[in-house]
N, C-alpha and C. Protein backbone atom coordinates (compact mmCIF):
# COMPACT_ATOMS: atom_id res chain seq x y z
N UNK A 1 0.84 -1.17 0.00
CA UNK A 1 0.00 0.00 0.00
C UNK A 1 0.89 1.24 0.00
N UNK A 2 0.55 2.20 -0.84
CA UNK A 2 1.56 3.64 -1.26
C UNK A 2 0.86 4.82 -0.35
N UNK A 3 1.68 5.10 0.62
CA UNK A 3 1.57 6.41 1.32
C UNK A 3 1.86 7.44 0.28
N UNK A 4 0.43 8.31 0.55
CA UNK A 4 0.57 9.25 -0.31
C UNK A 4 0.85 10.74 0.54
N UNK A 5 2.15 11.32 0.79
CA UNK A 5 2.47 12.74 1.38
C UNK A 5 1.12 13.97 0.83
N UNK A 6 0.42 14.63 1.67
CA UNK A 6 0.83 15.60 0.89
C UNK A 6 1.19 17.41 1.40
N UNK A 7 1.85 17.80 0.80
CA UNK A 7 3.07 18.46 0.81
C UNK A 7 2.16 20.00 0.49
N UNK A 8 2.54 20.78 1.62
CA UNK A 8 1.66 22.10 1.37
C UNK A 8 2.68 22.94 0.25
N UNK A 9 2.50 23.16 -0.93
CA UNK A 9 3.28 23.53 -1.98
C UNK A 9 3.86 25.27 -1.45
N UNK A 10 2.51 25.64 -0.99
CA UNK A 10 2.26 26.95 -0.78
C UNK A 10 3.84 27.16 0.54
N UNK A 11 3.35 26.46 1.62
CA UNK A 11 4.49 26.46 2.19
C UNK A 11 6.44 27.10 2.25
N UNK A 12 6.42 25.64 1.33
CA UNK A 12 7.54 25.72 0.49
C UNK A 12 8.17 27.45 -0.21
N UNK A 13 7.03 27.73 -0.80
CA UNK A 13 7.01 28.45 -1.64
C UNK A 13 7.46 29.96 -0.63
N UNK A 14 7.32 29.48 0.38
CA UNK A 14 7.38 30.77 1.13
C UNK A 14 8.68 30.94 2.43
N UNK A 15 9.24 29.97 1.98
CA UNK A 15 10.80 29.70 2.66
C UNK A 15 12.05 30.19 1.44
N UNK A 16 12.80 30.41 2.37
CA UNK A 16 14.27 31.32 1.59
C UNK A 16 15.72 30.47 2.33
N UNK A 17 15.93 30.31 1.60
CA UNK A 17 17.86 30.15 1.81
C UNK A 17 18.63 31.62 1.32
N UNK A 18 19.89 30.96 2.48
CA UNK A 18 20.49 32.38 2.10
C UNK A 18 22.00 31.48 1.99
N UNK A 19 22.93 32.17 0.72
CA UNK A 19 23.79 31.59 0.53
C UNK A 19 24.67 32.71 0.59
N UNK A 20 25.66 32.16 1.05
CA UNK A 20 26.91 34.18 2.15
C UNK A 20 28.15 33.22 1.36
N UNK A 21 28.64 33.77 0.46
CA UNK A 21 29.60 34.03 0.17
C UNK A 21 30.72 34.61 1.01
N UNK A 22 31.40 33.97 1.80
CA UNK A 22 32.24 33.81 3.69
C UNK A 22 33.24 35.20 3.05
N UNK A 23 34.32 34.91 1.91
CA UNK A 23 35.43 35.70 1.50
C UNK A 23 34.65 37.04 1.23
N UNK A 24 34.02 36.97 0.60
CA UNK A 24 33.25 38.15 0.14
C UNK A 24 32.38 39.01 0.72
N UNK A 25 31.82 38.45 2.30
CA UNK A 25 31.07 39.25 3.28
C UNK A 25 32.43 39.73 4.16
N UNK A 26 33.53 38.89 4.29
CA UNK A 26 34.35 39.34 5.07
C UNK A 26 35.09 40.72 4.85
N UNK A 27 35.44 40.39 3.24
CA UNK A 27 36.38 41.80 2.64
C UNK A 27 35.13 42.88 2.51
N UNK A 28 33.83 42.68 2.19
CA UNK A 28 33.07 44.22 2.70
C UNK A 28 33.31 44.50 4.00
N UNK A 29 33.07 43.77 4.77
CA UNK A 29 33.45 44.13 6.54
C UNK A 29 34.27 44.78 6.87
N UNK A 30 35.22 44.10 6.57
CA UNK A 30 36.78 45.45 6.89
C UNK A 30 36.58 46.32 6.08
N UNK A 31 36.42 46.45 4.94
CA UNK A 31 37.35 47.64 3.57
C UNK A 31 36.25 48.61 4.08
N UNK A 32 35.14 47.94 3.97
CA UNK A 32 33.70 49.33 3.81
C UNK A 32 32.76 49.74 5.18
N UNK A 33 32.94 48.88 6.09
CA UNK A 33 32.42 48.99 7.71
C UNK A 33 33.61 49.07 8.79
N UNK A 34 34.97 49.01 9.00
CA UNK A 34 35.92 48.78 9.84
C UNK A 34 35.58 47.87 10.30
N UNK A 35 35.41 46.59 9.84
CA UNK A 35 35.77 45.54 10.77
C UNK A 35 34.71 45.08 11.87
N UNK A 36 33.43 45.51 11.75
CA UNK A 36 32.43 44.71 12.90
C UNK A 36 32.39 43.44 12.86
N UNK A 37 31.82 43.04 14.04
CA UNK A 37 31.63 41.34 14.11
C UNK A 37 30.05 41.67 14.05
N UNK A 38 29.51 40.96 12.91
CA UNK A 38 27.84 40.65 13.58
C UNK A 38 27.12 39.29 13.19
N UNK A 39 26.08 39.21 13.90
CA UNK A 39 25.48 38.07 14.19
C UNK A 39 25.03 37.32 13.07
N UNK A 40 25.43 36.71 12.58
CA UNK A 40 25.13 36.17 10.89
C UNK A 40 24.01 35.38 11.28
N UNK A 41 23.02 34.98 12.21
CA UNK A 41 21.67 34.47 12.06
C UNK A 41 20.98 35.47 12.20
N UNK A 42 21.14 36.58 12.90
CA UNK A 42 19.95 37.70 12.84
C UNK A 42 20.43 38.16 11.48
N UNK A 43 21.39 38.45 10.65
CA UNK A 43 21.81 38.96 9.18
C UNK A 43 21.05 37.90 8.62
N UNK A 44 20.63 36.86 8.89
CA UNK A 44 20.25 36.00 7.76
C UNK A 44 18.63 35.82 7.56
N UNK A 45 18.24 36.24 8.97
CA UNK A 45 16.73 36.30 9.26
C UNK A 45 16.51 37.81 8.69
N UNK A 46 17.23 38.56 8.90
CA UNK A 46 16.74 40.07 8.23
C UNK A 46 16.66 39.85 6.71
N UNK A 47 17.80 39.62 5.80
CA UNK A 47 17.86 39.33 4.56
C UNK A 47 16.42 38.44 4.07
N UNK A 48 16.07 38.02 4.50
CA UNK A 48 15.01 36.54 4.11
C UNK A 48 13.40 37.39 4.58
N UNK A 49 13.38 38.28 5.10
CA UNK A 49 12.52 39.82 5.05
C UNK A 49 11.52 38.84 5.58
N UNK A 50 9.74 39.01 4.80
CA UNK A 50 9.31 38.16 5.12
C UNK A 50 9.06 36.17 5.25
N UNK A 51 10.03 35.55 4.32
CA UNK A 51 9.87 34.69 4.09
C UNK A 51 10.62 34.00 5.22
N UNK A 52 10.11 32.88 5.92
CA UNK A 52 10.50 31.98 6.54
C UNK A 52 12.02 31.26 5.95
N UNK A 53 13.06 31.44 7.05
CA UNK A 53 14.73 31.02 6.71
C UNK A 53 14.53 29.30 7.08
N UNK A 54 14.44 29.07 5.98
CA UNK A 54 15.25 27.53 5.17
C UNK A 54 16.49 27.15 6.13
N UNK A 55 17.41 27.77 5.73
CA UNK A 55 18.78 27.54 5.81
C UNK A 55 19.82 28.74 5.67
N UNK A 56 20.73 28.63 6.20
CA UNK A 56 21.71 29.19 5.67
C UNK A 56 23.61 28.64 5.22
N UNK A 57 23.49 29.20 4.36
CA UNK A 57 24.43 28.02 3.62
C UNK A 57 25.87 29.84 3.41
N UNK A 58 27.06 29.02 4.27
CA UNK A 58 27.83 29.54 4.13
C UNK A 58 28.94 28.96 3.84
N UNK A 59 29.66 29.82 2.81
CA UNK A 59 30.81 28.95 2.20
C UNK A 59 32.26 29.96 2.36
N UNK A 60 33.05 29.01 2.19
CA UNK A 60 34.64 29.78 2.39
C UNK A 60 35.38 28.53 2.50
N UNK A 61 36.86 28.46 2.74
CA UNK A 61 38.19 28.15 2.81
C UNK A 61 38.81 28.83 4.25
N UNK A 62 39.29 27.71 4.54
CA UNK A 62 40.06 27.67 5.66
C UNK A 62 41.55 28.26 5.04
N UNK A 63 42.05 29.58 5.97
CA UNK A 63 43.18 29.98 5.83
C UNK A 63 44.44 28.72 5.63
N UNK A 64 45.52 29.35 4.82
CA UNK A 64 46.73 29.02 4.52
C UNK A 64 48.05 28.39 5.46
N UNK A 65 48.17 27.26 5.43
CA UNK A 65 49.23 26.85 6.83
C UNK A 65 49.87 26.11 5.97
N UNK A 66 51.52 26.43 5.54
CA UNK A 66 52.63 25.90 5.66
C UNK A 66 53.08 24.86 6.65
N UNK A 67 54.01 24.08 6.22
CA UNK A 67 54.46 22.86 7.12
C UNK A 67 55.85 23.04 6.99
N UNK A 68 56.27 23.50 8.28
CA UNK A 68 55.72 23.72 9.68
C UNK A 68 54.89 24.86 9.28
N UNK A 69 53.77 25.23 9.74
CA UNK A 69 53.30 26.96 9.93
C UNK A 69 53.84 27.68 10.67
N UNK A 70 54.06 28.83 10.05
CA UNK A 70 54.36 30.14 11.02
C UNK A 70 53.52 30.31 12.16
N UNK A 71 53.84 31.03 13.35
CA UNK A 71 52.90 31.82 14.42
C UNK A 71 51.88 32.61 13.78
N UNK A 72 51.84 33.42 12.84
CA UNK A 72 50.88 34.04 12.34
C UNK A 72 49.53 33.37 11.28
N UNK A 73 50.41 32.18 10.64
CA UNK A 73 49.46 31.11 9.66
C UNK A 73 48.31 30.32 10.53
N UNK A 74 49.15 30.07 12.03
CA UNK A 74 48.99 29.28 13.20
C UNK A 74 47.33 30.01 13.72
N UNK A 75 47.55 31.16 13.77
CA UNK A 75 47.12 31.92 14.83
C UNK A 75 45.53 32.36 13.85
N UNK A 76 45.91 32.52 12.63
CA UNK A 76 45.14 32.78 11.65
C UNK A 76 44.09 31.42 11.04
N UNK A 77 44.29 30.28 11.31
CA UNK A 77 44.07 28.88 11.12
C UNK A 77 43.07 28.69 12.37
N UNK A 78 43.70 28.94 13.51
CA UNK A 78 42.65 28.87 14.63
C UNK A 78 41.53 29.39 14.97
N UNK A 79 42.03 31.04 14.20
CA UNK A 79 40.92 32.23 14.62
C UNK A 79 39.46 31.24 13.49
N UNK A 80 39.91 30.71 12.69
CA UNK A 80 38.84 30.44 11.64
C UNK A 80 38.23 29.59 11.91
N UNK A 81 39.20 28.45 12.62
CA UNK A 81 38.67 27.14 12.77
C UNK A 81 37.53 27.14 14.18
N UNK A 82 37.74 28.36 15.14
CA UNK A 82 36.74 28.89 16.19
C UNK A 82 35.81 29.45 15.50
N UNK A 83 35.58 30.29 14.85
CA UNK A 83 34.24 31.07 13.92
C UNK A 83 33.89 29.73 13.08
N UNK A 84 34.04 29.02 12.44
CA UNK A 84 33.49 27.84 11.86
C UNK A 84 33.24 27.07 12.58
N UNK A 85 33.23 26.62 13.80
CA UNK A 85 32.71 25.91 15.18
C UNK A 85 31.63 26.64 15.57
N UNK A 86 31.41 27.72 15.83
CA UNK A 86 30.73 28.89 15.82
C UNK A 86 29.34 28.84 15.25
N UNK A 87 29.80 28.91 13.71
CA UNK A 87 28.50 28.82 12.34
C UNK A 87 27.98 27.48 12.90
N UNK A 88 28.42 26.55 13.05
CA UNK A 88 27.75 25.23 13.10
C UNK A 88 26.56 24.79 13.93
N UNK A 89 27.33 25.17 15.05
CA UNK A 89 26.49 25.22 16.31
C UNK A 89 24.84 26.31 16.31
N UNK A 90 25.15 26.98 15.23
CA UNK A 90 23.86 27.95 14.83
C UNK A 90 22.89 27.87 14.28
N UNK A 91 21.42 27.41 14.74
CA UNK A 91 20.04 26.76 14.04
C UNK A 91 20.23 26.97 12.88
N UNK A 92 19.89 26.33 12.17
CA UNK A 92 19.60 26.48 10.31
C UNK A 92 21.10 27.14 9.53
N UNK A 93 22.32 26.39 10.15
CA UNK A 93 23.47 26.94 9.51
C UNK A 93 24.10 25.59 9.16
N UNK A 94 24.66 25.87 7.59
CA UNK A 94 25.42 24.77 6.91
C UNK A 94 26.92 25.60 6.44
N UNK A 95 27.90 25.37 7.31
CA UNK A 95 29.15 25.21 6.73
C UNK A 95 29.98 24.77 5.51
N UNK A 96 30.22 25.22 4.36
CA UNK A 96 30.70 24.83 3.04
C UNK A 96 32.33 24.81 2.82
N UNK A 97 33.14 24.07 3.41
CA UNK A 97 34.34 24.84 3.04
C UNK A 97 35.14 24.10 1.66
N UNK A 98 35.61 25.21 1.01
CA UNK A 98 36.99 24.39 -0.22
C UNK A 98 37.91 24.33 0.33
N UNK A 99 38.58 24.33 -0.42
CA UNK A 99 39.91 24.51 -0.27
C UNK A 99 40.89 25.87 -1.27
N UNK A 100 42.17 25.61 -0.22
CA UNK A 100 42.50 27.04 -1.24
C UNK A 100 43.88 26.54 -2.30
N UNK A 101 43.90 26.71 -3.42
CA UNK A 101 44.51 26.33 -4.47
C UNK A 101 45.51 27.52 -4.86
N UNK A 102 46.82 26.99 -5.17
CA UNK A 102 48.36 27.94 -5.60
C UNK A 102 47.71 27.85 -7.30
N UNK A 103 47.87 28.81 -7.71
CA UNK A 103 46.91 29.50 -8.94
C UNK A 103 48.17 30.66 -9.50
N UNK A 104 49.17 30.48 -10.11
CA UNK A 104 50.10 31.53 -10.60
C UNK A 104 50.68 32.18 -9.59
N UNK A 105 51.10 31.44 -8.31
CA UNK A 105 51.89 32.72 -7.41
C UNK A 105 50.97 32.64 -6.16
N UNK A 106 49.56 32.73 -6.43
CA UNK A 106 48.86 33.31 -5.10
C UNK A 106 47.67 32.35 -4.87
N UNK A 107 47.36 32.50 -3.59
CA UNK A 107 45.80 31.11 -3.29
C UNK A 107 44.90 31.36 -3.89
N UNK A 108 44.26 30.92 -4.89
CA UNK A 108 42.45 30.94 -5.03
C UNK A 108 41.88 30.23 -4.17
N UNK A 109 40.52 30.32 -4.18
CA UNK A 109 39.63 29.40 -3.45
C UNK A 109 38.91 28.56 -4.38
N UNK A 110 39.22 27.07 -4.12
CA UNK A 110 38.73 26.55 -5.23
C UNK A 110 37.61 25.48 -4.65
N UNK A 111 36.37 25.04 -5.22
CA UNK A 111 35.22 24.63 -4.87
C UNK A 111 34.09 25.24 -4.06
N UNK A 112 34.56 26.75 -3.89
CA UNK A 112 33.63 27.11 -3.43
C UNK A 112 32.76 27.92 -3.78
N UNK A 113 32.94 28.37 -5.25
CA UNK A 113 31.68 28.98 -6.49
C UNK A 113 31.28 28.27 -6.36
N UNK A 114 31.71 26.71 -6.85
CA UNK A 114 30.52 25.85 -7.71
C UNK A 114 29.62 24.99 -6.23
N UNK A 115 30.30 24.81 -5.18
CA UNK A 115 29.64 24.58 -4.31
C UNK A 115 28.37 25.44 -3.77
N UNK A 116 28.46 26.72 -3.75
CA UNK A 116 27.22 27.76 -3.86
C UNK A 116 26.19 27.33 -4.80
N UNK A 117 27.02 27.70 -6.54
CA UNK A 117 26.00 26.79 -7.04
C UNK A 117 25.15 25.67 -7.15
N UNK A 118 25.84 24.87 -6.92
CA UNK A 118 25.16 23.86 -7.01
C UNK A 118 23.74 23.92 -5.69
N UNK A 119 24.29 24.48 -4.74
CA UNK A 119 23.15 24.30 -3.98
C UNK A 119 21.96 25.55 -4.39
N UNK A 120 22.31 26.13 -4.87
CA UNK A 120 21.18 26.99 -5.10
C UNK A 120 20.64 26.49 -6.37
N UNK A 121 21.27 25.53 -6.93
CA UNK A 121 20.18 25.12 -8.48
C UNK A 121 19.62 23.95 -7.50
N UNK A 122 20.33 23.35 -6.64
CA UNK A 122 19.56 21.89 -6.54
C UNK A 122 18.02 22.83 -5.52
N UNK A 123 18.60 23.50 -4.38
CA UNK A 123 16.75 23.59 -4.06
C UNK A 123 16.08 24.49 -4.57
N UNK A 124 16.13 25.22 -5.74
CA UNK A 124 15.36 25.75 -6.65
C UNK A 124 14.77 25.20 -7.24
N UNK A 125 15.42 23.67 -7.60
CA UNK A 125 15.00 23.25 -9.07
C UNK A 125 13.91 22.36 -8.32
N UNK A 126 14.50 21.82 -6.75
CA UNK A 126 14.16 20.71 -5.92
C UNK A 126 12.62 21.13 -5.61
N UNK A 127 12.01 22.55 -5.84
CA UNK A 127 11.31 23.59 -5.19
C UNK A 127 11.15 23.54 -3.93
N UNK A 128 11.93 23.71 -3.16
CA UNK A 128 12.65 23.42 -1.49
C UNK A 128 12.20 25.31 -0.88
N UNK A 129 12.76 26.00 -1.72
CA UNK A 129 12.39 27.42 -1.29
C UNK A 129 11.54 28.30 -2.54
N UNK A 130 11.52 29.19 -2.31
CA UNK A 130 10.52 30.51 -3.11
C UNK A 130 11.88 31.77 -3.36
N UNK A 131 12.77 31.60 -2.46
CA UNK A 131 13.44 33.00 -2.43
C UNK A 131 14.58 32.02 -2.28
N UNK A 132 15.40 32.70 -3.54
CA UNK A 132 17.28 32.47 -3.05
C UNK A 132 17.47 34.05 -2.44
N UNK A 133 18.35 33.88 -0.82
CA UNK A 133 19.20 35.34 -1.02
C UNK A 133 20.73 35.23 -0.73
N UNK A 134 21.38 35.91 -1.92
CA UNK A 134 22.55 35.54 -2.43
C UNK A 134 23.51 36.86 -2.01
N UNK A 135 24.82 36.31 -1.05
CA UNK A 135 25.50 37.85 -0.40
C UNK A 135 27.02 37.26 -1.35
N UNK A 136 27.09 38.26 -2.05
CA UNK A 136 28.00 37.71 -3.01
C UNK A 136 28.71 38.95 -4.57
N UNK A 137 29.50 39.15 -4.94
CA UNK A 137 29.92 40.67 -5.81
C UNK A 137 30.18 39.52 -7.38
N UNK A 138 30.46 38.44 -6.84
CA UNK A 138 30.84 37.41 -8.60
C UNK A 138 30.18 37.20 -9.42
N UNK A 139 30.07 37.67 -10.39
CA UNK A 139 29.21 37.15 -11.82
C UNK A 139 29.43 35.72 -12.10
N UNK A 140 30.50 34.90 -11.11
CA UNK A 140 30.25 33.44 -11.78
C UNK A 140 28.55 33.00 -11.42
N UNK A 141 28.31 33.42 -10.90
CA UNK A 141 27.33 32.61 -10.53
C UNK A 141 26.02 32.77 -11.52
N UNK A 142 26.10 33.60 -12.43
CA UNK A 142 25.19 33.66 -13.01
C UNK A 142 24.13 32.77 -13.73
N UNK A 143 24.49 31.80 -14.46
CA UNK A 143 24.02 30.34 -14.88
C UNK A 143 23.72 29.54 -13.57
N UNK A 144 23.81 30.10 -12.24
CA UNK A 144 22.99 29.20 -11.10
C UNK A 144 22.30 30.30 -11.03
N UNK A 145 22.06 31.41 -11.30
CA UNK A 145 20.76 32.40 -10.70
C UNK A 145 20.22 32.27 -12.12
N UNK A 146 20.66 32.22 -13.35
CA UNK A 146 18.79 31.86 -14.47
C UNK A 146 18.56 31.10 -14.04
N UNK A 147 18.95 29.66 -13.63
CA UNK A 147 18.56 28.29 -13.42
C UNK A 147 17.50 28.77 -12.55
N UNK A 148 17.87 29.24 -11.12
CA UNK A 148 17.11 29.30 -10.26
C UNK A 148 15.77 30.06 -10.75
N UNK A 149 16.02 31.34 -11.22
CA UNK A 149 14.82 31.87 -11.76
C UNK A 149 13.92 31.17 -12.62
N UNK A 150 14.39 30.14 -13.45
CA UNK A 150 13.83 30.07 -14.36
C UNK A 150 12.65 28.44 -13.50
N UNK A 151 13.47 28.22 -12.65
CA UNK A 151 12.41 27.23 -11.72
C UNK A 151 11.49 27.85 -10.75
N UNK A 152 11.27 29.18 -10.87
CA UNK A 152 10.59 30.26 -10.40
C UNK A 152 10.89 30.59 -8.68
N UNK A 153 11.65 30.71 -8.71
CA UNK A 153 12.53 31.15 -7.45
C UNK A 153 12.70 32.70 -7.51
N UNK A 154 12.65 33.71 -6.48
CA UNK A 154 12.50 34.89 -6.69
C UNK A 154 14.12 35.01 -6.41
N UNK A 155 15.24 35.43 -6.59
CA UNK A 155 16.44 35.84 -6.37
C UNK A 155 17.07 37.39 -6.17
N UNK A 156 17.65 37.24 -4.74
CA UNK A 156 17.65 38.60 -3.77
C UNK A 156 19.58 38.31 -3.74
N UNK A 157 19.67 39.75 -4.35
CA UNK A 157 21.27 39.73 -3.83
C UNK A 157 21.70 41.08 -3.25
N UNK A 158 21.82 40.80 -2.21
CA UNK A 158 22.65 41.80 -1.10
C UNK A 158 24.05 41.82 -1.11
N UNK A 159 25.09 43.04 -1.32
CA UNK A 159 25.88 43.29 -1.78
C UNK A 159 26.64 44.74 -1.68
N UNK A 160 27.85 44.98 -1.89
CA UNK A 160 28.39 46.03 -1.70
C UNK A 160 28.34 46.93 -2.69
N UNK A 161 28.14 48.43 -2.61
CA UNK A 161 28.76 48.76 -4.23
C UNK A 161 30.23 49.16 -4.09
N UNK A 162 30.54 49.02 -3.18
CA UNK A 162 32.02 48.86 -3.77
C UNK A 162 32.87 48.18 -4.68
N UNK A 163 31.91 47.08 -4.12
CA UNK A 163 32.30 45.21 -4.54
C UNK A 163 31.53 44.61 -5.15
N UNK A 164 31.10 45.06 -6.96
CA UNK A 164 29.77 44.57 -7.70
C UNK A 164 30.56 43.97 -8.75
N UNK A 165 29.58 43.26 -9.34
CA UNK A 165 29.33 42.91 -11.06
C UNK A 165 28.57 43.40 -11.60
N UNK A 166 28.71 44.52 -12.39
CA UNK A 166 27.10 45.06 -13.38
C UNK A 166 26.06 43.57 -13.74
N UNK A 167 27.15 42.44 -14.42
CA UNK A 167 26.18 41.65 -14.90
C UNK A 167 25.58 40.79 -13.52
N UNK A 168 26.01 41.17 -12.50
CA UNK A 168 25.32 40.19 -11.43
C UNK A 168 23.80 40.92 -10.67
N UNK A 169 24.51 42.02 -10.83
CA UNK A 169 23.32 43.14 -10.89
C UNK A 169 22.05 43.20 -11.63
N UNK A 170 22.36 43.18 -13.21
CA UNK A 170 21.44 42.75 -13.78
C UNK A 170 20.25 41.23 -14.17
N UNK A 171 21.33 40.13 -13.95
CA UNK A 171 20.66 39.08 -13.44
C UNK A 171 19.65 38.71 -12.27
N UNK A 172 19.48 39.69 -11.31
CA UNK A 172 18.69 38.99 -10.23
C UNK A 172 17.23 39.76 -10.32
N UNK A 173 16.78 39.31 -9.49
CA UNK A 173 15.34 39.86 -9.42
C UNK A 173 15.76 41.12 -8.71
N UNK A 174 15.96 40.92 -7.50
CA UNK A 174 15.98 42.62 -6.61
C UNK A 174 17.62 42.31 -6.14
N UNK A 175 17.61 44.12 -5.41
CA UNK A 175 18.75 43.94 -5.36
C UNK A 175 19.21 44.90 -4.18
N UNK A 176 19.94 44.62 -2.93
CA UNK A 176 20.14 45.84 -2.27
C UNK A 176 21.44 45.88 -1.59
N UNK A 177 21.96 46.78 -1.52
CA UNK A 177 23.17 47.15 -1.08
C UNK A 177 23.35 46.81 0.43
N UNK A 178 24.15 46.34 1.00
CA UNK A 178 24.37 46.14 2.63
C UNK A 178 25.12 47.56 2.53
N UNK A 179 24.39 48.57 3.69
CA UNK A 179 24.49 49.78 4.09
C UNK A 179 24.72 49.87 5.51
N UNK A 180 25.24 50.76 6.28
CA UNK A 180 25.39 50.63 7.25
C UNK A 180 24.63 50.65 8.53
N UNK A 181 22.51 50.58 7.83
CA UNK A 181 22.13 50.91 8.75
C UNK A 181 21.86 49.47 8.82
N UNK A 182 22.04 48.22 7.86
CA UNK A 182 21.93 47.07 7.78
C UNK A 182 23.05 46.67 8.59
N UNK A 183 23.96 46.94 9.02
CA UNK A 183 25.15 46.48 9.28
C UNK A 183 25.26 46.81 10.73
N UNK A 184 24.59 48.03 11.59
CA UNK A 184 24.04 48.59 12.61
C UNK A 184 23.18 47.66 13.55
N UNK A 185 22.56 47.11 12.61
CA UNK A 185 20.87 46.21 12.84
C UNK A 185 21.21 45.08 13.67
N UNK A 186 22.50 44.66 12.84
CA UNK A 186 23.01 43.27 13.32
C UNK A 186 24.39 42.94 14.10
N UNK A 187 25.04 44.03 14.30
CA UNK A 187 26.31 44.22 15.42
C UNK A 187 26.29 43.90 16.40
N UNK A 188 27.63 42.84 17.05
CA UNK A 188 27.56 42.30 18.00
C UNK A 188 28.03 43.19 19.20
């Protein structure tokens, strides 16, 4: 005999993920706010406005340690590996990390575009949420935000203008700048 679910569509439809681009919320922090610490679940419940928070899906790379590491690689390795203990322990928070890759001279971060992506096409497409909101300045991502739109997902990107892509700009549905009274809201 087949259990039949059924699944309030409407629901669904009214939940948001938020996907934080870790490198890229960090360097607005310092360059354009001096450096606050704030509460990335109340930032994530504000961003997600009215819609009920899904998840939050944060991604980054664990700093650079040489063998042996320096005191400063050391010290810099720990500070991260405490704030990523941190995220975890935080209702509706998913930790993403790559790794960081020697790229001509200097580290990239590698797996952690396509790791964003991918999760924002899979519960778009999955219809898991109604709202992607995306904290992020890279135009890679663009071919995961039509996808998402085009599985009718509304897509929200919060962002610096210091730190834009015209074409990332133009891809989303709405769009708003993290300002400092946003940044005020949520200070620890």
């Amino acid at each position: 005999m087949a259990v039949i679910m059924d699944l309030d569509v409407n629901s669904l439809a009214d939940r948001a993920a938020v996907f934080i681009d870790g490198a890229y919320l960090t360097k607005i922090l310092d360059v354009d706010f001096g450096k606050p610490k704030i509460d990335l679940a109340r930032f994530s419940d504000i961003l997600c406005g009215e819609y009920e928070r899904l998840r939050t899906y944060y991604y980054n790379c664990m700093p650079y340690q040489s063998n042996p590491s320096t005191e400063e690689e050391s010290r810099r390795f720990a500070s991260m590996d405490k704030f990523v203990y941190t995220l975890r322990k935080l209702p509706r928070f998913e930790v993403k990390l790559g790794r960081l890759g020697l790229v001509g001279g200097e580290f990239v971060q590698k797996r952690v575009d396509i790791a964003l992506a991918a999760d924002l096409v899979r519960l778009s497409c999955g219809r898991m949420i109604g709202k992607a909101v995306i904290v992020t300045g890279d135009s890679d991502f663009l071919p995961a935000i039509e996808a998402a739109k085009e599985a009718g997902v509304l897509v929200t990107l919060f962002y610096s203008e210091s730190s834009i892509h015209d074409e990332l700009l133009s891809a989303v549905d709405e769009r708003t700048p993290i300002d400092q009274d946003l940044i005020d809201l949520v200070a620890r």
